[in-house]
C-alpha atoms as a PDB file:
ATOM      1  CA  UNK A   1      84.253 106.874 122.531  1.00  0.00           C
ATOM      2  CA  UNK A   2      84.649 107.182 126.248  1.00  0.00           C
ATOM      3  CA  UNK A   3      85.690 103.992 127.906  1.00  0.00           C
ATOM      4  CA  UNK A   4      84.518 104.169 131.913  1.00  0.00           C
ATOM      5  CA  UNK A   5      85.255 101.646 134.706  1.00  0.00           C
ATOM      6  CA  UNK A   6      82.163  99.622 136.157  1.00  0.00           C
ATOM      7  CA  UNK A   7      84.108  99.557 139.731  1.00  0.00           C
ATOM      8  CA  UNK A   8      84.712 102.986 139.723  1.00  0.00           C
ATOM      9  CA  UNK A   9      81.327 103.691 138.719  1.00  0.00           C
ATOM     10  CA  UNK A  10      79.921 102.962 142.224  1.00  0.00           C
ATOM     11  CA  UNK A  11      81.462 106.259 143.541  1.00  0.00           C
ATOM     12  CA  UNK A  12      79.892 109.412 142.439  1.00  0.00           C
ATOM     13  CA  UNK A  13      81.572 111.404 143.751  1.00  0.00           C
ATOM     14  CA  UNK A  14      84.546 111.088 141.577  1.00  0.00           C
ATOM     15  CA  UNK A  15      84.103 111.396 137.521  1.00  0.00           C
ATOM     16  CA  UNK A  16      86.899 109.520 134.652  1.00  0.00           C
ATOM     17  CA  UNK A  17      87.378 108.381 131.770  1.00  0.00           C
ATOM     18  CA  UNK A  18      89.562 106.691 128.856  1.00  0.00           C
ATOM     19  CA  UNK A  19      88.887 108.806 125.813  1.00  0.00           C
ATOM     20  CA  UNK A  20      89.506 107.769 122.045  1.00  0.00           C
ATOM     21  CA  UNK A  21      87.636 108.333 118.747  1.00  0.00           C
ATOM     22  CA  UNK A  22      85.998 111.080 117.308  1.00  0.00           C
ATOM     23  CA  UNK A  23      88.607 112.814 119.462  1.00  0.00           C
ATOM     24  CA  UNK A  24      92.022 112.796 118.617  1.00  0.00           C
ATOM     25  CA  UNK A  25      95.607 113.568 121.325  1.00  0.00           C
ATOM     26  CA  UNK A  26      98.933 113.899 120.503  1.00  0.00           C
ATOM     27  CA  UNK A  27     101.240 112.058 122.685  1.00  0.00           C
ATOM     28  CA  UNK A  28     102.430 115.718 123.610  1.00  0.00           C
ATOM     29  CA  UNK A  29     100.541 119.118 124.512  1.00  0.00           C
ATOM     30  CA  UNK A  30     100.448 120.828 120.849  1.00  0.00           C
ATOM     31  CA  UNK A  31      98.542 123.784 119.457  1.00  0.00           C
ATOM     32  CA  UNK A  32      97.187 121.937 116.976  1.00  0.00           C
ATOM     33  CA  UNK A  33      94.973 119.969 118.719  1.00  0.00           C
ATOM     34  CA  UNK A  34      94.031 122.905 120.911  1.00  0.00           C
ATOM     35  CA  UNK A  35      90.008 122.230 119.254  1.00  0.00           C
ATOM     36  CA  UNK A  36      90.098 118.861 120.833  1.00  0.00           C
ATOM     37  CA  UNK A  37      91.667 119.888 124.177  1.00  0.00           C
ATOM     38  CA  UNK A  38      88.537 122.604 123.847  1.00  0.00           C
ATOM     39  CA  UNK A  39      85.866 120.081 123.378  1.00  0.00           C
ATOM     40  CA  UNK A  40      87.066 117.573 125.727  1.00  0.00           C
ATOM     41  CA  UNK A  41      86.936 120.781 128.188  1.00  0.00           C
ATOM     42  CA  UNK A  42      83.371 121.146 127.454  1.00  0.00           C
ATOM     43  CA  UNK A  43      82.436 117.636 127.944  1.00  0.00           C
ATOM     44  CA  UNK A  44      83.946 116.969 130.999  1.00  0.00           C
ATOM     45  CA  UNK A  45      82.857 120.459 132.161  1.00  0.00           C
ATOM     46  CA  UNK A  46      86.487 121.248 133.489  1.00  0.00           C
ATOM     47  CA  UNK A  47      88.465 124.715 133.313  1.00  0.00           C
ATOM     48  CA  UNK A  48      91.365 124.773 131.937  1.00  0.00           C
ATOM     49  CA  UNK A  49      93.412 125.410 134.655  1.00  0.00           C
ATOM     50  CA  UNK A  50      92.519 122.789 137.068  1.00  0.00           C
ATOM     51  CA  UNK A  51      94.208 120.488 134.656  1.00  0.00           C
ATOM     52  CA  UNK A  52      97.399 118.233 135.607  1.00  0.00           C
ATOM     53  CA  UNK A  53      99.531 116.539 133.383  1.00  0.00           C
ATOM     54  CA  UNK A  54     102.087 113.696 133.384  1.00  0.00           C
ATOM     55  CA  UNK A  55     105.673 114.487 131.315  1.00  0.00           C
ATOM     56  CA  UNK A  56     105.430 110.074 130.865  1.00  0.00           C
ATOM     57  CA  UNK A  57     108.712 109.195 130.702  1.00  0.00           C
ATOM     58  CA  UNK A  58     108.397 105.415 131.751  1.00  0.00           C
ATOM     59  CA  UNK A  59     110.464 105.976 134.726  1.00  0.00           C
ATOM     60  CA  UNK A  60     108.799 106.043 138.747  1.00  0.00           C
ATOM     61  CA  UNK A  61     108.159 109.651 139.541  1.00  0.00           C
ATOM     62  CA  UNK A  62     104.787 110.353 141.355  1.00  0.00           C
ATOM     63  CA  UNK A  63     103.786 113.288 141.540  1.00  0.00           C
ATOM     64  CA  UNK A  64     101.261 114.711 144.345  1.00  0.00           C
ATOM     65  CA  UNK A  65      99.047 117.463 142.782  1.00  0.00           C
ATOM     66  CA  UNK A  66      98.269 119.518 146.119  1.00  0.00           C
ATOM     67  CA  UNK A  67      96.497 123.416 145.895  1.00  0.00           C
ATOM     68  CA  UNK A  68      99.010 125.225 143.951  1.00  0.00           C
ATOM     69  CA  UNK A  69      97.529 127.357 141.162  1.00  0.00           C
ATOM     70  CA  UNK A  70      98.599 126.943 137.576  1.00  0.00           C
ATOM     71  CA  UNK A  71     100.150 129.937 136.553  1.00  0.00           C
ATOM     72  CA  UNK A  72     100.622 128.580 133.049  1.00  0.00           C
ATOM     73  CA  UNK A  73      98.392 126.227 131.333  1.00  0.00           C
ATOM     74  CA  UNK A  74      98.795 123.548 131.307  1.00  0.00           C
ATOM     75  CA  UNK A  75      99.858 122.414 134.501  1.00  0.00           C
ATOM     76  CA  UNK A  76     102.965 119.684 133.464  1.00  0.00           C
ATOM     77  CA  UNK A  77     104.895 117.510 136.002  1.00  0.00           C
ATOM     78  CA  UNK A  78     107.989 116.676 134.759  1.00  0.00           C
ATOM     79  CA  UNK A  79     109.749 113.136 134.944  1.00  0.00           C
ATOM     80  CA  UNK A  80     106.632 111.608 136.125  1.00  0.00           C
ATOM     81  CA  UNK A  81     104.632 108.948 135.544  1.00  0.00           C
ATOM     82  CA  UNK A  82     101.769 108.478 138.584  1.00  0.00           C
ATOM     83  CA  UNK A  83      99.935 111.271 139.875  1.00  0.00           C
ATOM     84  CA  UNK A  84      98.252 111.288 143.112  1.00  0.00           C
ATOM     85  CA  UNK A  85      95.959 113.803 144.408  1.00  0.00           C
ATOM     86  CA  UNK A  86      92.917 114.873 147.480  1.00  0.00           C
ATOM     87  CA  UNK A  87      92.181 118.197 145.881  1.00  0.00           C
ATOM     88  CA  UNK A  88      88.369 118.396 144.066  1.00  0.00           C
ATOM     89  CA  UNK A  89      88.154 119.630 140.484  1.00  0.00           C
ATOM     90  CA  UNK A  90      91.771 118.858 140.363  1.00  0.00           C
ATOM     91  CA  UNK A  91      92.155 116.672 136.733  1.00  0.00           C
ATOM     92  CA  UNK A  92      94.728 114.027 136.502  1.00  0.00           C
ATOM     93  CA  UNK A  93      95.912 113.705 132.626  1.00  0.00           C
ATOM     94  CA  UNK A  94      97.594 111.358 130.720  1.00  0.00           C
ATOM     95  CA  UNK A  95      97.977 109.619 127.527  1.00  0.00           C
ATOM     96  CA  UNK A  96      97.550 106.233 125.971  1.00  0.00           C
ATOM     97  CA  UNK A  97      98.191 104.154 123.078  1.00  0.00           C
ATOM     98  CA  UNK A  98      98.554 100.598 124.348  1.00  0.00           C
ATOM     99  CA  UNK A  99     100.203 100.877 127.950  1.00  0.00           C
ATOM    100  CA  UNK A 100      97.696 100.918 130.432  1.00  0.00           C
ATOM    101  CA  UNK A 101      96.018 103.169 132.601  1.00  0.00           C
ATOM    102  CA  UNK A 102      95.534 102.461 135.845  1.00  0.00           C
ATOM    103  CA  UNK A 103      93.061 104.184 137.748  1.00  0.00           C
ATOM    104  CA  UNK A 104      93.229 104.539 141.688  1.00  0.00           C
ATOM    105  CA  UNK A 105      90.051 105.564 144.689  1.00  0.00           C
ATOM    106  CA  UNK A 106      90.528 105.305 148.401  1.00  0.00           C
ATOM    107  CA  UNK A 107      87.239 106.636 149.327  1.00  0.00           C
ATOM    108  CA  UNK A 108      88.056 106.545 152.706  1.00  0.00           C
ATOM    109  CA  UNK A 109      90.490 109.906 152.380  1.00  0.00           C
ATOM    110  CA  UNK A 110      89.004 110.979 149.211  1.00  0.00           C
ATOM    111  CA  UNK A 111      92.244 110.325 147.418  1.00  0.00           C
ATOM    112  CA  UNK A 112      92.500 109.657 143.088  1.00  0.00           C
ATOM    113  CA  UNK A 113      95.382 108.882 141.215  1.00  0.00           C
ATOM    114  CA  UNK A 114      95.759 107.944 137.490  1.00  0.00           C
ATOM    115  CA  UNK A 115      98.870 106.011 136.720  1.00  0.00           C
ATOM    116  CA  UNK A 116     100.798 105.128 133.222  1.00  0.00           C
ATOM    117  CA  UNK A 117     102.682 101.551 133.236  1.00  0.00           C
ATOM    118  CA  UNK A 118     103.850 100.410 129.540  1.00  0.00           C
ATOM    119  CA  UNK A 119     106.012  96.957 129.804  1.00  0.00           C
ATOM    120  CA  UNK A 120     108.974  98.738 131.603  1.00  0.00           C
ATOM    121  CA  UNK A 121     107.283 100.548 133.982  1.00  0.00           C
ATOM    122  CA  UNK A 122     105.448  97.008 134.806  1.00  0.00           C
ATOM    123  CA  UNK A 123     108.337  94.562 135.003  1.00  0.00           C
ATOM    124  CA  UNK A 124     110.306  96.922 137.221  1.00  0.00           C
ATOM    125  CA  UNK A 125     107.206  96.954 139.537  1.00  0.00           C
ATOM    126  CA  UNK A 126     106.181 100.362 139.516  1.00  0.00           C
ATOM    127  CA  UNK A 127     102.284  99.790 139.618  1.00  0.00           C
ATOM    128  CA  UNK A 128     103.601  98.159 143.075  1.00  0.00           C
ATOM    129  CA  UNK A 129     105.790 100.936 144.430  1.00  0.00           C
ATOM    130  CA  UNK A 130     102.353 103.482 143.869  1.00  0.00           C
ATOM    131  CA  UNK A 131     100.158 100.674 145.985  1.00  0.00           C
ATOM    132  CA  UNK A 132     103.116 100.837 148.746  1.00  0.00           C
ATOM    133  CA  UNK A 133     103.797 104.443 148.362  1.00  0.00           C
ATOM    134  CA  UNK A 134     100.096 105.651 149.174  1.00  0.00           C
ATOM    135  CA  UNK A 135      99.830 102.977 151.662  1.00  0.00           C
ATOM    136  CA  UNK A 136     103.006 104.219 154.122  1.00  0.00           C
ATOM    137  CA  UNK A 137     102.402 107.870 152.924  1.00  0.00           C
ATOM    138  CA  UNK A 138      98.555 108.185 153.688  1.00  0.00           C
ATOM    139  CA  UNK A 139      98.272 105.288 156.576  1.00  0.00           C
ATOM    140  CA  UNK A 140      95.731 102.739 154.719  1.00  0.00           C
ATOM    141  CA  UNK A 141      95.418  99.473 154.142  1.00  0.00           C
ATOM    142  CA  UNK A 142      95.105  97.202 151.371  1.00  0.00           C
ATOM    143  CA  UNK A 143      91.152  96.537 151.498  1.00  0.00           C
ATOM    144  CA  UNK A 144      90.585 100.221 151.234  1.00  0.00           C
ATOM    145  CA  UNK A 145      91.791 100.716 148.403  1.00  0.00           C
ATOM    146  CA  UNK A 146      90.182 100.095 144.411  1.00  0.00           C
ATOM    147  CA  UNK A 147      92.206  99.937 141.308  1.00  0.00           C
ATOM    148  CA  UNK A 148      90.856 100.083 137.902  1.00  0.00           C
ATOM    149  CA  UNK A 149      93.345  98.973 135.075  1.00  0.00           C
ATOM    150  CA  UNK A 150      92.143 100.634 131.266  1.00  0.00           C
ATOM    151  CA  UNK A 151      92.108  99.760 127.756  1.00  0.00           C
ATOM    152  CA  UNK A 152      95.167  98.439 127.021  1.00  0.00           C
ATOM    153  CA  UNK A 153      97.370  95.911 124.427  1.00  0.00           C
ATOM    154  CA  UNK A 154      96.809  92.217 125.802  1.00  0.00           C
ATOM    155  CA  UNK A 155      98.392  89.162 125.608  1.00  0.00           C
ATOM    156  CA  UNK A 156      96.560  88.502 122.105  1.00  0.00           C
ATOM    157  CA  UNK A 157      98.511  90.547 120.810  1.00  0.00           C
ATOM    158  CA  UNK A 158     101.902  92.263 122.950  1.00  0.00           C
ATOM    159  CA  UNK A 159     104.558  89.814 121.140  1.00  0.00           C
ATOM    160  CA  UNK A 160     107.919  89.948 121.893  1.00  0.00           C
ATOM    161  CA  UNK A 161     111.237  89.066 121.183  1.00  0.00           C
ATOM    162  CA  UNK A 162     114.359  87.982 123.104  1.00  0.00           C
ATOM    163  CA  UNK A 163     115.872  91.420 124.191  1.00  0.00           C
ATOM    164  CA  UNK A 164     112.026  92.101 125.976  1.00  0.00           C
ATOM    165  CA  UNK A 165     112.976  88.243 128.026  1.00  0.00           C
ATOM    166  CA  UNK A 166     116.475  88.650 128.438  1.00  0.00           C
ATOM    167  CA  UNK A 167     115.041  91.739 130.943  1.00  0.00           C
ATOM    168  CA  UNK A 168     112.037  89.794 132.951  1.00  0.00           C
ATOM    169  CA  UNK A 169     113.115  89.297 136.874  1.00  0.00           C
ATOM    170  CA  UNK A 170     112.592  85.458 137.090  1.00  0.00           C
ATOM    171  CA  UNK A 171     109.404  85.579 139.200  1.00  0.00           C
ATOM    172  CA  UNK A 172     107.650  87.458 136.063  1.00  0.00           C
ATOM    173  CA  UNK A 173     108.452  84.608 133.396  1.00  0.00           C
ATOM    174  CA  UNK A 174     105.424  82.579 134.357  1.00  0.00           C
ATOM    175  CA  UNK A 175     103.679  84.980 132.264  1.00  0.00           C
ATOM    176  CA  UNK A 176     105.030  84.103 128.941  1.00  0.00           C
ATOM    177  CA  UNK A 177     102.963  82.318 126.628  1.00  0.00           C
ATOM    178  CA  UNK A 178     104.439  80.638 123.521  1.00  0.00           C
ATOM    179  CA  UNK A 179     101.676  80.156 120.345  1.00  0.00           C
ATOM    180  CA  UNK A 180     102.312  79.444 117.018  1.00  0.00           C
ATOM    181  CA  UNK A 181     105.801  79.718 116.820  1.00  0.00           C
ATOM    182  CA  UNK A 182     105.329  83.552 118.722  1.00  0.00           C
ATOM    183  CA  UNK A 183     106.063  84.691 122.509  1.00  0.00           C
ATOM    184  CA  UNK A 184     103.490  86.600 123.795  1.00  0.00           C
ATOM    185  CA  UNK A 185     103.608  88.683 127.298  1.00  0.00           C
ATOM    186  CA  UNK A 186     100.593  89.088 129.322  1.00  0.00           C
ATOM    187  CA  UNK A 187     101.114  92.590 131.164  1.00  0.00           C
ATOM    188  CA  UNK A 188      97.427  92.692 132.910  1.00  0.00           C
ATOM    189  CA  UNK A 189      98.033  89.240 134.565  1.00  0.00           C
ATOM    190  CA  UNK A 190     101.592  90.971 135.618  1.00  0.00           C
ATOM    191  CA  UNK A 191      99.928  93.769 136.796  1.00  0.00           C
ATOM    192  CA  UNK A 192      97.265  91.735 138.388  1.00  0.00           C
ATOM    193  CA  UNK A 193      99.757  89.694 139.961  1.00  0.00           C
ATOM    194  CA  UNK A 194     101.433  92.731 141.808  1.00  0.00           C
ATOM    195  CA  UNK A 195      98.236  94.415 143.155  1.00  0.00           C
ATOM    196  CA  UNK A 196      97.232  90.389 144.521  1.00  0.00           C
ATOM    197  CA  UNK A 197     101.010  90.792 146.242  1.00  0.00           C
ATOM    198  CA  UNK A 198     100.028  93.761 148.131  1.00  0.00           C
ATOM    199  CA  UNK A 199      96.455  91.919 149.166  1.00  0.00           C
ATOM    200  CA  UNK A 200      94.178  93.868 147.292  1.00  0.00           C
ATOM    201  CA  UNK A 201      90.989  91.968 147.622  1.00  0.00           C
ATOM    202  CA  UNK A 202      89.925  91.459 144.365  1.00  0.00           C
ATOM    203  CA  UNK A 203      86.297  92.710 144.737  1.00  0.00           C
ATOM    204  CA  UNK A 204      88.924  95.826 144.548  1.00  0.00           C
ATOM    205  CA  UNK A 205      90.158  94.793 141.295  1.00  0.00           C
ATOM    206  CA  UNK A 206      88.953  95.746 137.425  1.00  0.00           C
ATOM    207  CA  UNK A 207      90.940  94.942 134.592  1.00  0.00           C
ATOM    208  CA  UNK A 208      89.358  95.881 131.669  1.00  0.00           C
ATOM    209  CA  UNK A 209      89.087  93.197 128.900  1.00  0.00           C
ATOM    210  CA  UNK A 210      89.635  95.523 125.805  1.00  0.00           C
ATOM    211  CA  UNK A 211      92.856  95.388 123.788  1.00  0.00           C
ATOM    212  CA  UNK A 212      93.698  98.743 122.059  1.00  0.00           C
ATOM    213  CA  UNK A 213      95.636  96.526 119.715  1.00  0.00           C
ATOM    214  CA  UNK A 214      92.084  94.602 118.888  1.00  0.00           C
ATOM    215  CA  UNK A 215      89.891  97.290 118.889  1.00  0.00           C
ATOM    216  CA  UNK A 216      89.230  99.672 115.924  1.00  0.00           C
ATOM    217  CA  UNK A 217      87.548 102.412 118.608  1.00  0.00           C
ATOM    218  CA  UNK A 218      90.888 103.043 119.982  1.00  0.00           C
ATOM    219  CA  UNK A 219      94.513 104.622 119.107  1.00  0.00           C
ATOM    220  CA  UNK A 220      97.161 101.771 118.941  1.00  0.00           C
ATOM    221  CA  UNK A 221     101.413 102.807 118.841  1.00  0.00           C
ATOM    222  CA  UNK A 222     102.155  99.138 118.097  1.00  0.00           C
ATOM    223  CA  UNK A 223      99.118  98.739 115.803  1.00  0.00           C
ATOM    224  CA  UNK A 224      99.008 101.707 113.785  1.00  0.00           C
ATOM    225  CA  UNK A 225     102.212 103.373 114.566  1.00  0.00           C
ATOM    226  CA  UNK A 226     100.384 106.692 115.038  1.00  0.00           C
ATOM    227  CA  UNK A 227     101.055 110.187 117.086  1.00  0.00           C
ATOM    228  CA  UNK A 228      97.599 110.144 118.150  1.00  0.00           C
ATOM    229  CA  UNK A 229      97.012 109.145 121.899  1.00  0.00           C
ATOM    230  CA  UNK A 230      93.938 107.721 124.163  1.00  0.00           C
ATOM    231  CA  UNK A 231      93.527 110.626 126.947  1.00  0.00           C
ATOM    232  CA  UNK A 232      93.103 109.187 130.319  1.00  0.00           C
ATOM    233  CA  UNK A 233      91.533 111.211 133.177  1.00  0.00           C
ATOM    234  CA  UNK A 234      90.208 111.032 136.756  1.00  0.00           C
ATOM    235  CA  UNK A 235      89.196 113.694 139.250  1.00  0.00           C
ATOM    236  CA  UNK A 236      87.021 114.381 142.584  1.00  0.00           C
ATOM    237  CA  UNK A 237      83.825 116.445 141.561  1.00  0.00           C
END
């Protein structure tokens, strides 16, 4: 199963992907797996050592992959949890299992990035801090940029409990939503909210409308309480 964005679709010249069953990630690089790593290599048609990962630590390192060669594969930055690069053939890795993905194009200086935001990484605004960051770091505006948010666990079914409240800055409570005796938090519509605060239009916008929770086709933490990860990737052909 290989989940692809419709928005980023309309640019050829960049190829990604949300990948989940028959293929199976752990949440960190093992030998194990190394059949799977081998097969995705073959379907994406991607050498080894053009590959970038993220440590995803839920904190706000980016990370700007630039033409250093790997000397070790794979290529791992540490502490981080965007990365952010203008180099072709260069892949941008991470993995998934309910946070979500957010993919990022600025065709305009040929720039991809490929960002992981679980809940803490979204209510301490760090989807916003990677809009801002490219924007004062590579000159562009809002309008030229298109953002692509994943599979990922929705409001349906991302309950939560007092301690997950008691941390919410005040502006971000409006996206509670009480049902049947439950609190639920919508993360896209937080998400959403922060990329409509830095004037993305939102033509520019995708959020997809799958829950990993829901869906049987992909790996769930909160679901099935597995190891296995969704592998999220994004490069420049």
């Amino acid at each position: 199963m290989i989940w692809r964005s419709r928005l980023l679709n309309n640019f050829p010249e960049i190829s990604h992907g949300f990948v989940s069953y028959p293929f199976s990630f752990p949440f960190k690089i093992s030998f194990r797996y190394l059949p799977n790593y081998f097969s995705f290599f073959y379907l994406i048609r991607m050498h080894p050592k053009n590959l970038v990962f993220a440590d995803q630590v839920h904190g706000d390192g980016i990370y700007l992959v630039g033409k250093e060669k790997n000397k070790f594969f794979p290529k791992i930055a540490y502490k981080t949890d965007a990365l952010l690069t203008q180099e072709r053939k260069r892949t941008l890795i991470m993995f998934f299992a309910d946070c979500m993905p957010i993919y990022i194009y600025i065709p305009k200086i040929r720039l991809v990035g490929l960002v992981h935001s679980g809940w803490r990484g979204s209510i301490r605004d760090f989807p916003l801090k990677v809009i801002r960051f490219i924007k004062n770091s590579y000159n562009v505006e809002s309008r030229e940029i298109f953002v692509s948010v994943g599979p990922s666990i929705h409001a349906c079914c991302f309950e939560v409990k007092e301690d997950f409240i008691n941390q919410l800055p005040k502006e971000y409570s409006n996206f509670i939503i009480k049902r049947e005796n439950k609190t639920f938090y919508d993360l896209t519509a937080l998400v959403k909210y922060q990329f409509d605060k830095e004037e993305i239009p939102t033509s520019n916008i995708e959020i997809s409308d799958i829950c990993t929770f829901c869906s049987s086709k992909f790996y769930s933490f909160r679901r099935d309480k597995t190891l296995n990860r969704n592998l999220g990737y994004i490069f420049i052909r």
